[in-house]
C-alpha atoms as a PDB file:
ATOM      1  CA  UNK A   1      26.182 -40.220 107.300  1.00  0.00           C
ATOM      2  CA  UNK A   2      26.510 -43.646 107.064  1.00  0.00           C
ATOM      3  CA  UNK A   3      23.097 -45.832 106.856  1.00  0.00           C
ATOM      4  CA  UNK A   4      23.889 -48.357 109.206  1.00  0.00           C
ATOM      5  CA  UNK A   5      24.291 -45.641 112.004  1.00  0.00           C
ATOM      6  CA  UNK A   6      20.960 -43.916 111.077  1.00  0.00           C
ATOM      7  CA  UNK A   7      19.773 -45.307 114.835  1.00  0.00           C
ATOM      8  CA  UNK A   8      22.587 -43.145 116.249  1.00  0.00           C
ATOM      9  CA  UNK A   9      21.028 -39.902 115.816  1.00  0.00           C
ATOM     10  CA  UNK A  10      17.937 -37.441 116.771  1.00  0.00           C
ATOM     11  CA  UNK A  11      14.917 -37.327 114.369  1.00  0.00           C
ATOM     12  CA  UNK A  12      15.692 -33.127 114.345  1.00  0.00           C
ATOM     13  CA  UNK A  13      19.805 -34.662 113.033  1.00  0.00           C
ATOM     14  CA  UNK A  14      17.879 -36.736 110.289  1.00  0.00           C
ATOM     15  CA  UNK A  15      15.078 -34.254 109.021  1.00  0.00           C
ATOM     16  CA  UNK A  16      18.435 -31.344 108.868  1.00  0.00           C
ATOM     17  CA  UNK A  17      20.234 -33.809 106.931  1.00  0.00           C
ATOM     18  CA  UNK A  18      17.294 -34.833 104.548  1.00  0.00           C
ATOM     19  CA  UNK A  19      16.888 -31.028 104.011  1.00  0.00           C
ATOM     20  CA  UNK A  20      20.853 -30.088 103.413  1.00  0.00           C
ATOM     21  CA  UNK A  21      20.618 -32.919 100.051  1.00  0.00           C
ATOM     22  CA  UNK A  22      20.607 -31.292  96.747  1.00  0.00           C
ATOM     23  CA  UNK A  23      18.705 -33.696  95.781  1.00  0.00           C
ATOM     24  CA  UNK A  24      15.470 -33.747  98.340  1.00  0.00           C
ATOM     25  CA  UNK A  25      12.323 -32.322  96.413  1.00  0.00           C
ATOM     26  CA  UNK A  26       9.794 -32.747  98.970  1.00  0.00           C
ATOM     27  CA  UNK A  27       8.524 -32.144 102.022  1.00  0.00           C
ATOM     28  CA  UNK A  28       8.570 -33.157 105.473  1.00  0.00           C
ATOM     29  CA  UNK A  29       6.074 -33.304 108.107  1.00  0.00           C
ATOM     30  CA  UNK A  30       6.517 -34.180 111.289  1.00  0.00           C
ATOM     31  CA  UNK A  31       5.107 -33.483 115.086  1.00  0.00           C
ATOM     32  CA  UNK A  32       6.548 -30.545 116.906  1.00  0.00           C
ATOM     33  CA  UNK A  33       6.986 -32.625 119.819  1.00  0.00           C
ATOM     34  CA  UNK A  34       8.704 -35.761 120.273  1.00  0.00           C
ATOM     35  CA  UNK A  35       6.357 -38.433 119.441  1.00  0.00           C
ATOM     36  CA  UNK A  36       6.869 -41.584 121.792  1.00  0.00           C
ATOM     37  CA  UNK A  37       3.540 -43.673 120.988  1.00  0.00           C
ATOM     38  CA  UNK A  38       1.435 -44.345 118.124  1.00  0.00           C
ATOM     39  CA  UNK A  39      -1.519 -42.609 119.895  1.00  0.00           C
ATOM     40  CA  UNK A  40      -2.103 -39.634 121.404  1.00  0.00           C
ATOM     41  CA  UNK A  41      -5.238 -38.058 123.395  1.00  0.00           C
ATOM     42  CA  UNK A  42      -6.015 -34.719 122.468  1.00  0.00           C
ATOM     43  CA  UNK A  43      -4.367 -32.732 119.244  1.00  0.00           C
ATOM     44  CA  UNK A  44      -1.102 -32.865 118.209  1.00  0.00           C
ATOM     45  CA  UNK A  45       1.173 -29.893 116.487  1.00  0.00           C
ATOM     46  CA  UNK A  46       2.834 -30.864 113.326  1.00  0.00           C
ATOM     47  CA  UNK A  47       5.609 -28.592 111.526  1.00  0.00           C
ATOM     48  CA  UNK A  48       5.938 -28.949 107.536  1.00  0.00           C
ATOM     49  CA  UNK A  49       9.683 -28.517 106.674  1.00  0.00           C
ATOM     50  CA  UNK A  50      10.961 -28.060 102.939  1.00  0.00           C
ATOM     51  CA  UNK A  51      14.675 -26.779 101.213  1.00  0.00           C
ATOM     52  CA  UNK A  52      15.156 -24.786  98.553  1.00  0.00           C
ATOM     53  CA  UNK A  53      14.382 -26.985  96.283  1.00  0.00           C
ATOM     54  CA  UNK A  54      10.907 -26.353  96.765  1.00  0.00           C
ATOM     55  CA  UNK A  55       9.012 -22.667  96.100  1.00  0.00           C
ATOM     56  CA  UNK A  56       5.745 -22.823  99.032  1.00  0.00           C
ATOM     57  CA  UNK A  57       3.689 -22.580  96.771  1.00  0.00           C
ATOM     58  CA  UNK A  58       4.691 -25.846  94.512  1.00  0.00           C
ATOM     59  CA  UNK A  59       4.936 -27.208  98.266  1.00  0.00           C
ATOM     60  CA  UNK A  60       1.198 -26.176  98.935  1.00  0.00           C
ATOM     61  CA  UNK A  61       0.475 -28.028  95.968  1.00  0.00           C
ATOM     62  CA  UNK A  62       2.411 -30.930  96.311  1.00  0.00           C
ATOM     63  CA  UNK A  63       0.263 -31.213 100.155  1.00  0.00           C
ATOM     64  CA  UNK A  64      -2.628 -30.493  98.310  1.00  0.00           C
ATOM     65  CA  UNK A  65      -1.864 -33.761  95.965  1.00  0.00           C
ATOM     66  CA  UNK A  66      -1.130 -36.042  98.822  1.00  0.00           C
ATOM     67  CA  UNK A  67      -4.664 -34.997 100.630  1.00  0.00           C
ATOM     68  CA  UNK A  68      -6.480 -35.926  97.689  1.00  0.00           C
ATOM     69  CA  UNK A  69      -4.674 -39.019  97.903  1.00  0.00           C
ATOM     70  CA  UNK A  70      -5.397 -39.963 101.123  1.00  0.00           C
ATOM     71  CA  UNK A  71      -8.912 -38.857 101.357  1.00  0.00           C
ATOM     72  CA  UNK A  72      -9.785 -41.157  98.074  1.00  0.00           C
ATOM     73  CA  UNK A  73      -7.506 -44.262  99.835  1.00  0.00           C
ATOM     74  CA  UNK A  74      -9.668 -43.792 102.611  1.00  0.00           C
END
């Protein structure tokens, strides 16, 4: 995959891809639905995505991390 020609495919082609690299160690969240705006009415499902890279419960703590984080920036 070429970076230049990242516009050429689906969000669901670039979060596969992200997830196929040896060397991802994260994790991804993004909504269930295609997201078309910035705002939405209502709630919104999100899915959390991680590789193998990643045990769920290192995951868990890595979200857990990044909360903190936000809720302090806040």
């Amino acid at each position: 995959m070429n970076s230049g020609d990242l516009e050429l495919f689906t969000c669901e082609q670039l979060i596969e891809e992200l997830l196929r690299r040896t060397t991802f160690q994260g994790v991804i969240v993004h909504a269930s639905d295609a997201a078309k705006s910035r705002s939405w009415d209502g709630e919104r499902v999100f899915r959390v995505r991680l590789n193998d890279n990643l045990e769920v419960d290192e995951a868990g703590r890595l979200l857990d991390v990044v909360s903190q984080h936000i809720a302090r920036s806040a």
